[in-house]
C-alpha atoms as a PDB file:
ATOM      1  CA  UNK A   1      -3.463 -87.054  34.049  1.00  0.00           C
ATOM      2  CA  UNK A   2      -2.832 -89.387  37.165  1.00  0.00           C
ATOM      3  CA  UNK A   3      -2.214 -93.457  35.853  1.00  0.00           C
ATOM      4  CA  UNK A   4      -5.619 -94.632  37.028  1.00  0.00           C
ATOM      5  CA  UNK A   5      -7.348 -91.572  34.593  1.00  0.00           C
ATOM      6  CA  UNK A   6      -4.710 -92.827  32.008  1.00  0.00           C
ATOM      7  CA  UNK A   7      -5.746 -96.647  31.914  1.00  0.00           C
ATOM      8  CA  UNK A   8      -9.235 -95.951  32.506  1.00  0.00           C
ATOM      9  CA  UNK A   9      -9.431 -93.472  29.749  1.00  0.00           C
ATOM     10  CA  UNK A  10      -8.792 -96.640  27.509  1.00  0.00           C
ATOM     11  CA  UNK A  11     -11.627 -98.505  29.462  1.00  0.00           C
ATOM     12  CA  UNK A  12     -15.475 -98.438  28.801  1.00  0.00           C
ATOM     13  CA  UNK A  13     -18.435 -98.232  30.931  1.00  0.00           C
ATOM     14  CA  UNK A  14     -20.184-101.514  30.148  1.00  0.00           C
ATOM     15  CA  UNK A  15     -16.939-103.799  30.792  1.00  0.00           C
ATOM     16  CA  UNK A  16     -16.295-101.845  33.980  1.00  0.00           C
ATOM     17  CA  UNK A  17     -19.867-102.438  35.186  1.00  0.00           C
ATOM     18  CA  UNK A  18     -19.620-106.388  34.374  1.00  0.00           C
ATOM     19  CA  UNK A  19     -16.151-105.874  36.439  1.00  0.00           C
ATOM     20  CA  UNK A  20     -17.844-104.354  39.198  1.00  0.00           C
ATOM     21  CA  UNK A  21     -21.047-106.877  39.601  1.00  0.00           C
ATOM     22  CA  UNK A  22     -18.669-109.309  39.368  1.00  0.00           C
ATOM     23  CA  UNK A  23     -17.122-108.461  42.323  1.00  0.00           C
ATOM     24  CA  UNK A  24     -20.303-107.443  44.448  1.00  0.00           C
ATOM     25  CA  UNK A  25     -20.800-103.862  43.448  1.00  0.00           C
ATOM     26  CA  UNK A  26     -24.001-104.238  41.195  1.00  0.00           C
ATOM     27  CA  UNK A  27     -25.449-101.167  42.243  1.00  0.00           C
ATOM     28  CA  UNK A  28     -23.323 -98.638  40.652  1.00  0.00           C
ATOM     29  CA  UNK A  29     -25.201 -97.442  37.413  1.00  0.00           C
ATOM     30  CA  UNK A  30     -26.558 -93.788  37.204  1.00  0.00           C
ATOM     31  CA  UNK A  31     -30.185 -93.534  35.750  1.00  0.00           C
ATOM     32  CA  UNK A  32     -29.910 -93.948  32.043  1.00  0.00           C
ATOM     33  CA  UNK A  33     -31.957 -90.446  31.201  1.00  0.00           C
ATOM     34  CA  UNK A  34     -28.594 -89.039  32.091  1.00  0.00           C
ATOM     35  CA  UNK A  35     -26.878 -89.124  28.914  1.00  0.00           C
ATOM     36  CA  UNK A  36     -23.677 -87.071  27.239  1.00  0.00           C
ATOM     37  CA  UNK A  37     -24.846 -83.964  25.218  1.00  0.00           C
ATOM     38  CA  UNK A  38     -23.589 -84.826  22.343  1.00  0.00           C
ATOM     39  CA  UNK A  39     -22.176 -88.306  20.707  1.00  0.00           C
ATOM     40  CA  UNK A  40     -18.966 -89.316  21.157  1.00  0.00           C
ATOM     41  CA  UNK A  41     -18.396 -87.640  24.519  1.00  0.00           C
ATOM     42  CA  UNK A  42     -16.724 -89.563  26.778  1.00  0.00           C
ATOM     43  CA  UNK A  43     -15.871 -88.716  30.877  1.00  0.00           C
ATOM     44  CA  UNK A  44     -13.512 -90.315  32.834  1.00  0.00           C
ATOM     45  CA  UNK A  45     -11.722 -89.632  36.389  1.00  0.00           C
ATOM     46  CA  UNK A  46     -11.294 -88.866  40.127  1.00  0.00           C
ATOM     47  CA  UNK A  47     -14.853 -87.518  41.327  1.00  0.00           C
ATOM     48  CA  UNK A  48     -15.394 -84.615  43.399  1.00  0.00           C
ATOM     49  CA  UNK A  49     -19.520 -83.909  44.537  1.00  0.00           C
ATOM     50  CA  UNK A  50     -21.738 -80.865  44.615  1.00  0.00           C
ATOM     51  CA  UNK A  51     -25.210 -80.300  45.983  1.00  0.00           C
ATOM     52  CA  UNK A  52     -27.456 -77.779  46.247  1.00  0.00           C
ATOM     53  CA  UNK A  53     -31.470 -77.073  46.091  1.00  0.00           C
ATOM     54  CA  UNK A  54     -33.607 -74.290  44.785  1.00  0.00           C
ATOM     55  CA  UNK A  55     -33.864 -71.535  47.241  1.00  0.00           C
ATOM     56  CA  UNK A  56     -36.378 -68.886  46.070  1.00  0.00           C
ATOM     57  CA  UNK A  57     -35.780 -66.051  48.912  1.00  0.00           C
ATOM     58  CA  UNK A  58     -32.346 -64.998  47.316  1.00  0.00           C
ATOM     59  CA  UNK A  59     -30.832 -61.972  45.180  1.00  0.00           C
ATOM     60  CA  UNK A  60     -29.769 -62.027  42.227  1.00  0.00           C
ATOM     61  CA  UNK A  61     -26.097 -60.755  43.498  1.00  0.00           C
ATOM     62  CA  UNK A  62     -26.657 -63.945  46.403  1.00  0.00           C
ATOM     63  CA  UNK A  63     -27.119 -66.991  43.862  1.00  0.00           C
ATOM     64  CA  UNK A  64     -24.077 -65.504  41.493  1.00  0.00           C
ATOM     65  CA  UNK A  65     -21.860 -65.300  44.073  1.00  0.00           C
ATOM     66  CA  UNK A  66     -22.393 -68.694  45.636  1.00  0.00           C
ATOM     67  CA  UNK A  67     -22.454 -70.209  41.966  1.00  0.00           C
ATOM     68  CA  UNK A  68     -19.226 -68.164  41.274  1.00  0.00           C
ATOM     69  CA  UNK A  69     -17.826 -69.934  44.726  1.00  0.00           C
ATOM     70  CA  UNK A  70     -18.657 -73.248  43.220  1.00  0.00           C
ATOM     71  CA  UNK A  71     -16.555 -72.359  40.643  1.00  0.00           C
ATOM     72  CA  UNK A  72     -13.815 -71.246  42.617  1.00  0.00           C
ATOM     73  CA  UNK A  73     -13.290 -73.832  45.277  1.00  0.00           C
ATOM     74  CA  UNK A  74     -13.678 -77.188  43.235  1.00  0.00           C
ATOM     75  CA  UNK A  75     -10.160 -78.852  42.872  1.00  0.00           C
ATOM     76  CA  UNK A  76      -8.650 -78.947  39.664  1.00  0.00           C
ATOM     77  CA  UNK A  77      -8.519 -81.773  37.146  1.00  0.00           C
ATOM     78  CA  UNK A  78     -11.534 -83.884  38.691  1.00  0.00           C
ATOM     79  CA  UNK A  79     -14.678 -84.585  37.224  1.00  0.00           C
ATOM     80  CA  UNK A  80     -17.283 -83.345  38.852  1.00  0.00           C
ATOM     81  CA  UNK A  81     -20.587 -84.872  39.680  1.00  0.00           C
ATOM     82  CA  UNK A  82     -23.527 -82.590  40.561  1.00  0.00           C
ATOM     83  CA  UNK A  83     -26.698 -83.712  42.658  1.00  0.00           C
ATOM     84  CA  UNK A  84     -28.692 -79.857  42.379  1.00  0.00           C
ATOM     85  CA  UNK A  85     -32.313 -81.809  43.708  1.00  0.00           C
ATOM     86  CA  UNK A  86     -34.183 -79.943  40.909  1.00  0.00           C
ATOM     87  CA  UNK A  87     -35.254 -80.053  37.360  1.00  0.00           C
ATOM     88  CA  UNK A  88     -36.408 -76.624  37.350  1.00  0.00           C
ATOM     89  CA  UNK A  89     -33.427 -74.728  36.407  1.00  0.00           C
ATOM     90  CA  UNK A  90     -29.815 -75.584  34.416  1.00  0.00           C
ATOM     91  CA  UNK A  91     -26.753 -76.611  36.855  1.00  0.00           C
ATOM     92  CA  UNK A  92     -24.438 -75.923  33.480  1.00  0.00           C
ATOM     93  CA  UNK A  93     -24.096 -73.321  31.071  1.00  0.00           C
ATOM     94  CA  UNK A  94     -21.205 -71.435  28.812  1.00  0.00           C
ATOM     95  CA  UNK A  95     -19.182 -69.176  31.098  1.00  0.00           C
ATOM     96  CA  UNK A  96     -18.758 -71.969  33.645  1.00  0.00           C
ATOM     97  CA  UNK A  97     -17.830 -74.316  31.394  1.00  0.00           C
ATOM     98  CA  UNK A  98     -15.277 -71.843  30.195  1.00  0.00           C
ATOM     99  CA  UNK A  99     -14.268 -71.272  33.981  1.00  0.00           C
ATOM    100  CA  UNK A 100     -13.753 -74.899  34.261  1.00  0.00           C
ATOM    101  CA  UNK A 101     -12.154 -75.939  31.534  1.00  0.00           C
ATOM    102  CA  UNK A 102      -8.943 -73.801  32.526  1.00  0.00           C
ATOM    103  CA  UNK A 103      -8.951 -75.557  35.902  1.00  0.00           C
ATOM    104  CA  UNK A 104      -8.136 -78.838  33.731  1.00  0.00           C
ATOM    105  CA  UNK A 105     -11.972 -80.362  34.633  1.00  0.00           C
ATOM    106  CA  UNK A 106     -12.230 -83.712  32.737  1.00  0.00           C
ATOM    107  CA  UNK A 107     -16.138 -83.527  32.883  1.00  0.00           C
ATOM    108  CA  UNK A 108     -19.424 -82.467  34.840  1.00  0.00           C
ATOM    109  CA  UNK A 109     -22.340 -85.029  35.389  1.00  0.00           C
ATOM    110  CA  UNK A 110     -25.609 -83.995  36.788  1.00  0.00           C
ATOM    111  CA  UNK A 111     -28.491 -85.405  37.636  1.00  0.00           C
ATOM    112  CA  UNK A 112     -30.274 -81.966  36.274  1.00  0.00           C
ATOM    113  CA  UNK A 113     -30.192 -79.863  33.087  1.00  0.00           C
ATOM    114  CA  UNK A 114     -27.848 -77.668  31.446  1.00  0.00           C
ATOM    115  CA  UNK A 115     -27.852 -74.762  29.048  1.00  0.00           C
ATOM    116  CA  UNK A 116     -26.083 -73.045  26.286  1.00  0.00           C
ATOM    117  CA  UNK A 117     -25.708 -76.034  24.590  1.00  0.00           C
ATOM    118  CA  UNK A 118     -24.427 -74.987  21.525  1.00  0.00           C
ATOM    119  CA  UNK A 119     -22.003 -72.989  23.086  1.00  0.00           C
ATOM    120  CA  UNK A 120     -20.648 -75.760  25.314  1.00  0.00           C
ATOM    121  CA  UNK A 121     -20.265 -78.127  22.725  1.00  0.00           C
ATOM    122  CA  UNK A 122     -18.271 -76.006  20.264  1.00  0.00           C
ATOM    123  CA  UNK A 123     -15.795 -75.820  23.089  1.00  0.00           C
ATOM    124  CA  UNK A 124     -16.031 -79.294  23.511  1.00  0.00           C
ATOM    125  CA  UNK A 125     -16.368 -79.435  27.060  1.00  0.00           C
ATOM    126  CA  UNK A 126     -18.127 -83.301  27.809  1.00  0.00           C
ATOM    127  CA  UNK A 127     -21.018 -82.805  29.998  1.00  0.00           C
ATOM    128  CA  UNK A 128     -23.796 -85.595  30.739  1.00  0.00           C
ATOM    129  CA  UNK A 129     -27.560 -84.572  31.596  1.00  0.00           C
ATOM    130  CA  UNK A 130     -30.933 -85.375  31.854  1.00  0.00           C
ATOM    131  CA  UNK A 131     -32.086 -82.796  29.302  1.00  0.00           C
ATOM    132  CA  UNK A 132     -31.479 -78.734  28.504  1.00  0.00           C
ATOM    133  CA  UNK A 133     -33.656 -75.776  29.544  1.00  0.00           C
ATOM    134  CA  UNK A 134     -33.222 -71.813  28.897  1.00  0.00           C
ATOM    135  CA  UNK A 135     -34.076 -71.520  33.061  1.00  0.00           C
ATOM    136  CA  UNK A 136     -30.891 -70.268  35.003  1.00  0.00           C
ATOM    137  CA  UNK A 137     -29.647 -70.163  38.964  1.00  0.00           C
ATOM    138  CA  UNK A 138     -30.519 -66.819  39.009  1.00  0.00           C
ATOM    139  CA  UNK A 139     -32.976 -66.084  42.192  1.00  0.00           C
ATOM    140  CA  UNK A 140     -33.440 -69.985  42.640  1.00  0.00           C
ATOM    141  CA  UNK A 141     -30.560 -72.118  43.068  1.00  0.00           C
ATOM    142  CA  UNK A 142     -27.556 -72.223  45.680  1.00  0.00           C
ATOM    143  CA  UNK A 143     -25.134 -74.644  46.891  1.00  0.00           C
ATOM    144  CA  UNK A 144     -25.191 -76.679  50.364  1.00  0.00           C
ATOM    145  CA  UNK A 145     -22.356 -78.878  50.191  1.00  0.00           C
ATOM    146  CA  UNK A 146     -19.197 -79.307  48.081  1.00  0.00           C
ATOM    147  CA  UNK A 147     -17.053 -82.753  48.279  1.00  0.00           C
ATOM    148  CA  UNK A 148     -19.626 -84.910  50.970  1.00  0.00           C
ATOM    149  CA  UNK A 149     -21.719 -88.020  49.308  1.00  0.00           C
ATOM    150  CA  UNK A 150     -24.571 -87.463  47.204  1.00  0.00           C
ATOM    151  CA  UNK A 151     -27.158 -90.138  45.598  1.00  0.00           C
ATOM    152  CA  UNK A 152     -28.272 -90.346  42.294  1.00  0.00           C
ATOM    153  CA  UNK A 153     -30.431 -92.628  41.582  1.00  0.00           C
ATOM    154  CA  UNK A 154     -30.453 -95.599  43.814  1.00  0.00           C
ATOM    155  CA  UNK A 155     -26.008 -94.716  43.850  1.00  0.00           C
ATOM    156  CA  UNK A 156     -24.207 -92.979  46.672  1.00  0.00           C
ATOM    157  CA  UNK A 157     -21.319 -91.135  45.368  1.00  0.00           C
ATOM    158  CA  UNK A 158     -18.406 -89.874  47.566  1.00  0.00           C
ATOM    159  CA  UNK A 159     -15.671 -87.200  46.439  1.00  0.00           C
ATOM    160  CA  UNK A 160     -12.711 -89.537  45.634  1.00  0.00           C
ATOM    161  CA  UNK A 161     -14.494 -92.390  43.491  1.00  0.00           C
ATOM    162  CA  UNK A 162     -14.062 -92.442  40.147  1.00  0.00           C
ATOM    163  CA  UNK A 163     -16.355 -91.826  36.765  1.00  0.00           C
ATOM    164  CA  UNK A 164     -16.517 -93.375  33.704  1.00  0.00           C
ATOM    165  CA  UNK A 165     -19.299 -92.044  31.008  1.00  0.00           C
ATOM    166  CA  UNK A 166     -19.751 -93.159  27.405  1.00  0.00           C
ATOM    167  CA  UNK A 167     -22.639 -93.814  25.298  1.00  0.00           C
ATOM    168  CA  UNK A 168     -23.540 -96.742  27.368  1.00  0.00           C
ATOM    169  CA  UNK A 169     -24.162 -94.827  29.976  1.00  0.00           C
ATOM    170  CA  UNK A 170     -22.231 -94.035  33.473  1.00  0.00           C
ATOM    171  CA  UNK A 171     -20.401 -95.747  36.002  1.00  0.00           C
ATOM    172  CA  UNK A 172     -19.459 -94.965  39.346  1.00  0.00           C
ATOM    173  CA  UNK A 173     -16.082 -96.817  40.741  1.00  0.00           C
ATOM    174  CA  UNK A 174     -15.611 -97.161  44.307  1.00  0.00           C
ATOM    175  CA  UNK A 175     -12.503 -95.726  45.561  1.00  0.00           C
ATOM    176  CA  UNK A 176     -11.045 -98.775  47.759  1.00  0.00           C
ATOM    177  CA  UNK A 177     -11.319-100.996  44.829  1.00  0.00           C
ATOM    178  CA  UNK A 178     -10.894 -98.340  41.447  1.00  0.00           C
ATOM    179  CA  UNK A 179      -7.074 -99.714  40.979  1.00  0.00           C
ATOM    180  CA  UNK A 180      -8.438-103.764  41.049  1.00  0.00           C
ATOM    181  CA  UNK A 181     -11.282-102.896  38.988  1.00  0.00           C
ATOM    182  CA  UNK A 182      -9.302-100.902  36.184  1.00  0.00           C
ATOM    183  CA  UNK A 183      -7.085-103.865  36.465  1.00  0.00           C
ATOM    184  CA  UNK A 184      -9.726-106.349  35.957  1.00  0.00           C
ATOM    185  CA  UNK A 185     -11.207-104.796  33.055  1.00  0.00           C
ATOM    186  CA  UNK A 186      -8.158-104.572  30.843  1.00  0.00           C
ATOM    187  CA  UNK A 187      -7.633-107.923  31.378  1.00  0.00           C
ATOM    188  CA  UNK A 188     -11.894-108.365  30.076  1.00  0.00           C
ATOM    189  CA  UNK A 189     -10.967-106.221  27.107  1.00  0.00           C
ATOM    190  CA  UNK A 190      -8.097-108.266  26.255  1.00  0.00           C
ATOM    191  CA  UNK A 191     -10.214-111.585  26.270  1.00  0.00           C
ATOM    192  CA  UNK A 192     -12.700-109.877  24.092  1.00  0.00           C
ATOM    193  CA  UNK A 193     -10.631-108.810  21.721  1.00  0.00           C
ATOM    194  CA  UNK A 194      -9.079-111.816  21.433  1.00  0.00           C
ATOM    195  CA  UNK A 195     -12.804-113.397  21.101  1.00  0.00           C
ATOM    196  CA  UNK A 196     -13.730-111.110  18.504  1.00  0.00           C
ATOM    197  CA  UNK A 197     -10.904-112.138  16.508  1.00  0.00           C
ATOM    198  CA  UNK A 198     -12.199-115.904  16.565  1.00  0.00           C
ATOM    199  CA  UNK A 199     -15.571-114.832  15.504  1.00  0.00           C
ATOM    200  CA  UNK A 200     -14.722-112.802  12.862  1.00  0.00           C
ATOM    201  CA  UNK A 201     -12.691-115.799  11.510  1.00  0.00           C
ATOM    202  CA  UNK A 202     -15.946-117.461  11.804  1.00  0.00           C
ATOM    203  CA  UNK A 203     -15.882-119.608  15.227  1.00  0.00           C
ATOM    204  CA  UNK A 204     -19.539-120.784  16.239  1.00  0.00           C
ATOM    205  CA  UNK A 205     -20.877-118.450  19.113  1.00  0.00           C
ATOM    206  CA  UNK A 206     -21.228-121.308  21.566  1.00  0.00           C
ATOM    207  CA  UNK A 207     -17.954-122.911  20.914  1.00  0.00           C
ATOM    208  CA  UNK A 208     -16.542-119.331  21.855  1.00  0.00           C
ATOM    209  CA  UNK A 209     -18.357-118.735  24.735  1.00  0.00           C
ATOM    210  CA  UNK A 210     -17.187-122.315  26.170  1.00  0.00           C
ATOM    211  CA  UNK A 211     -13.598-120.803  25.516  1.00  0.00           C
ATOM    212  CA  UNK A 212     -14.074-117.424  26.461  1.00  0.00           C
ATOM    213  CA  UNK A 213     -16.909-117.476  28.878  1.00  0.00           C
ATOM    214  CA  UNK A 214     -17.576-114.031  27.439  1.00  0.00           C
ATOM    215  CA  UNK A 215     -20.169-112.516  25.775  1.00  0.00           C
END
């Protein structure tokens, strides 16, 4: 885990998007119908992009074996954020979370569905989604670019920014200002938990705002 993962691990999604609005970059929220599988999941790290679309006039052997390329030729220990332009079919399931997992992936967001649920969670593998569905790849799905920039949502995402996903939903860093912003935000936590400490002692809530200007 590079430093910027590290310190952003510690970090949360809501206090890097105030960060990030602060600073200009208001529009980096992904649609909040993509949410973790399961509570308590958390994604965070250096982004690398897939797209695809449905394409009905292949083989079985075809959509496999360009899946199974996927698989192969993303870099290790990124997160990886999926645009497949379809709700017809699962971008996710077991085996390639398996796959994944041994090439150190801290996470897959899509702006799709997944599969095998069950099985994905027991090996606690963090993957945010829109919703699940039995429908596979198989005969329908392939791959058109891995690593350009992909939009989802109203966000363009290139290979290179960084991800963080909680329960609040996810956030997309920039990758000219990711070091600033991390930066920025521990210094946010800090003040709140300092704030938090005053109001649990019982300090009125507009007495700490004026001191804080947090809230």
């Amino acid at each position: 885990m590079n430093n910027l993962t590290e310190r952003l691990s510690k970090c949360y999604a809501s206090a890097i998007h105030d960060v990030l609005r602060e600073k200009g970059f208001g529009n980096c929220v992904l649609p909040p119908e993509i949410k973790a599988l399961e509570k308590g999941q958390k994604i965070f790290g250096e982004i690398f992009t897939i797209s695809g679309h449905i394409d009905k006039t292949l083989s079985r052997h075809d959509s496999l074996l360009l899946w199974s390329q996927v698989l192969s030729r993303v870099p290790n220990e990124k997160v990886l954020v999926c645009q497949p332009n379809t709700n017809s079919v699962a971008l996710m399931g077991e085996l390639s979370a398996r796959a994944l997992m041994v090439k150190g992936t801290k996470g897959y967001l899509m702006d799709g569905h997944c599969r095998d649920v069950e099985e994905i969670l027991k090996a606690k593998f963090p993957v945010f989604c829109k919703l699940s569905t039995a429908a596979d790849i198989v005969e329908r799905w392939k791959y058109d670019n891995l690593g350009d920039p992909i939009t989802i949502g109203t966000v363009t995402i290139c290979s290179g920014d960084y991800l963080i996903a909680d329960m609040d939903g996810a956030v997309v860093i920039p990758k000219n200002v990711v070091e600033e912003v991390i930066t920025d935000t521990e210094k946010v936590m800090n003040t709140e938990s300092e704030m938090r400490k005053e109001i649990l002692k019982g300090m009125d809530p507009e007495e700490a705002y004026l001191k804080y200007r947090k809230f």
